[in-house]
Protein backbone atom coordinates (compact mmCIF):
# COMPACT_ATOMS: atom_id res chain seq x y z
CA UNK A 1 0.00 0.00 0.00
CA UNK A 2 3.04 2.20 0.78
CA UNK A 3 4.28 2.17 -2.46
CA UNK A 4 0.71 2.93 -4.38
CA UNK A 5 0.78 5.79 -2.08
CA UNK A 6 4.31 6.88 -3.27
CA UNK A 7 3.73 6.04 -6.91
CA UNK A 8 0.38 7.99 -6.85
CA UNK A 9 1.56 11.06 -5.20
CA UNK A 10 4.79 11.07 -7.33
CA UNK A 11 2.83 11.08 -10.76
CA UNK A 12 0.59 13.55 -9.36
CA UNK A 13 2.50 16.15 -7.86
CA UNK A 14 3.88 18.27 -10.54
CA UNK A 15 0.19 18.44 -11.51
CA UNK A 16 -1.25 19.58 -8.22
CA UNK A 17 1.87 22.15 -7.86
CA UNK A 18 1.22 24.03 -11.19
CA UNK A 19 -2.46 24.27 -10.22
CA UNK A 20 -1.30 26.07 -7.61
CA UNK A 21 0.23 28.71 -9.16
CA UNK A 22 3.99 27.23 -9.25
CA UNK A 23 5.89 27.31 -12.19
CA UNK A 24 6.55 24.00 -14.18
CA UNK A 25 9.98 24.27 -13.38
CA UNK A 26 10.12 23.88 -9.60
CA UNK A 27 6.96 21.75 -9.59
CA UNK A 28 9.30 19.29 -11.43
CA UNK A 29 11.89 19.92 -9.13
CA UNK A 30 10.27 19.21 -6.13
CA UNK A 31 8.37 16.50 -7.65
CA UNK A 32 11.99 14.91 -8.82
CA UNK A 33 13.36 15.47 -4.66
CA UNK A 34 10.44 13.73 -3.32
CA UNK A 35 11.70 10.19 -3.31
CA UNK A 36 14.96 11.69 -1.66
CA UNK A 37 12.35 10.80 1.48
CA UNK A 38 13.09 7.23 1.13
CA UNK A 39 16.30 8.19 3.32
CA UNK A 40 14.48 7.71 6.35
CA UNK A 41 13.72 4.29 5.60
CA UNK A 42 16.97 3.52 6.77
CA UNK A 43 15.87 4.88 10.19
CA UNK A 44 12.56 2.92 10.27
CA UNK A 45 14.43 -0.55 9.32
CA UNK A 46 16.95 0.24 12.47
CA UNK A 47 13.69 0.72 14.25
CA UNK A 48 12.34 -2.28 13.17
CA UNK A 49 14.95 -4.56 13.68
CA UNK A 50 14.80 -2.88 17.81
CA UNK A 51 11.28 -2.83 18.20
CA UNK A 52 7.74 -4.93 16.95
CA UNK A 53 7.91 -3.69 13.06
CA UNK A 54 4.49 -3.40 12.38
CA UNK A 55 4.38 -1.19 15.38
CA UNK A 56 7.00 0.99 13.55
CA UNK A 57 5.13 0.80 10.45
CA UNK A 58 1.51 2.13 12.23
CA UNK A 59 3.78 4.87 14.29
CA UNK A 60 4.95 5.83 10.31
CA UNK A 61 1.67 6.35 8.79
CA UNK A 62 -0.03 8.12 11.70
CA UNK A 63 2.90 10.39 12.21
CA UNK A 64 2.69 11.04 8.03
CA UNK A 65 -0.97 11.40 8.21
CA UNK A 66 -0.60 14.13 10.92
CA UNK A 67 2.12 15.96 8.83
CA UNK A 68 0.33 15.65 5.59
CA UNK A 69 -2.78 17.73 7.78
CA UNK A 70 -0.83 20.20 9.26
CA UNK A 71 0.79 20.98 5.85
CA UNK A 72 -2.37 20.95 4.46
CA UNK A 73 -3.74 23.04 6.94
CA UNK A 74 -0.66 26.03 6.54
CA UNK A 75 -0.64 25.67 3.12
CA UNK A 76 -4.27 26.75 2.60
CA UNK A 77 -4.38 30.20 2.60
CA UNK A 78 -1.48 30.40 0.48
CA UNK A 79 1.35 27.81 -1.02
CA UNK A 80 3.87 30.46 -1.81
CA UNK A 81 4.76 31.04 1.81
CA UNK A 82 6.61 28.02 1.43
CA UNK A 83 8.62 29.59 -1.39
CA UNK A 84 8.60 33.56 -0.20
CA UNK A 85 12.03 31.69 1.75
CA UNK A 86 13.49 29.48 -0.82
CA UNK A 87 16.21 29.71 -2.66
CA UNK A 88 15.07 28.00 -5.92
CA UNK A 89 16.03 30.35 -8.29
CA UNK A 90 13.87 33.35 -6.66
């Protein structure tokens, strides 16, 4: 299920970014950084291998689902915010 979720949200992305008023170019960019996430699988297989995995692996989603919210929930008055401070070529 993990990786429908991954393969979903990485085919949609640049989509849902130029919607929102991004430019192509950095909605590809972020859209090519996302699987640069997959670092911290690393940390959840150390986890794992110390604690009941499928623990882990609930502990993972939840915390995900509450970060994807509060994102969600900053993001929806405006999703340049994020960008006002970046330094991708602004």
């Amino acid at each position: 299920m993990g990786l429908v979720i991954f393969y979903a949200a990485d085919h949609w992305m640049p989509i849902l970014f130029k919607d929102a008023g991004l430019a192509a170019k950095e909605a590809t960019l972020i859209t090519a950084l996302f699987p640069l996430g997959g670092v911290g699988a690393i940390l959840f297989g150390w986890l794992m291998d110390r604690f009941n995995g499928n623990w882990v692996i609930a502990a993972g989603y939840a915390l995900t689902a509450v970060s994807i919210y509060a994102i969600g929930q900053a993001a929806a008055t405006s999703v340049h915010w994020f960008w006002s401070s970046s330094s991708l070529g602004r």
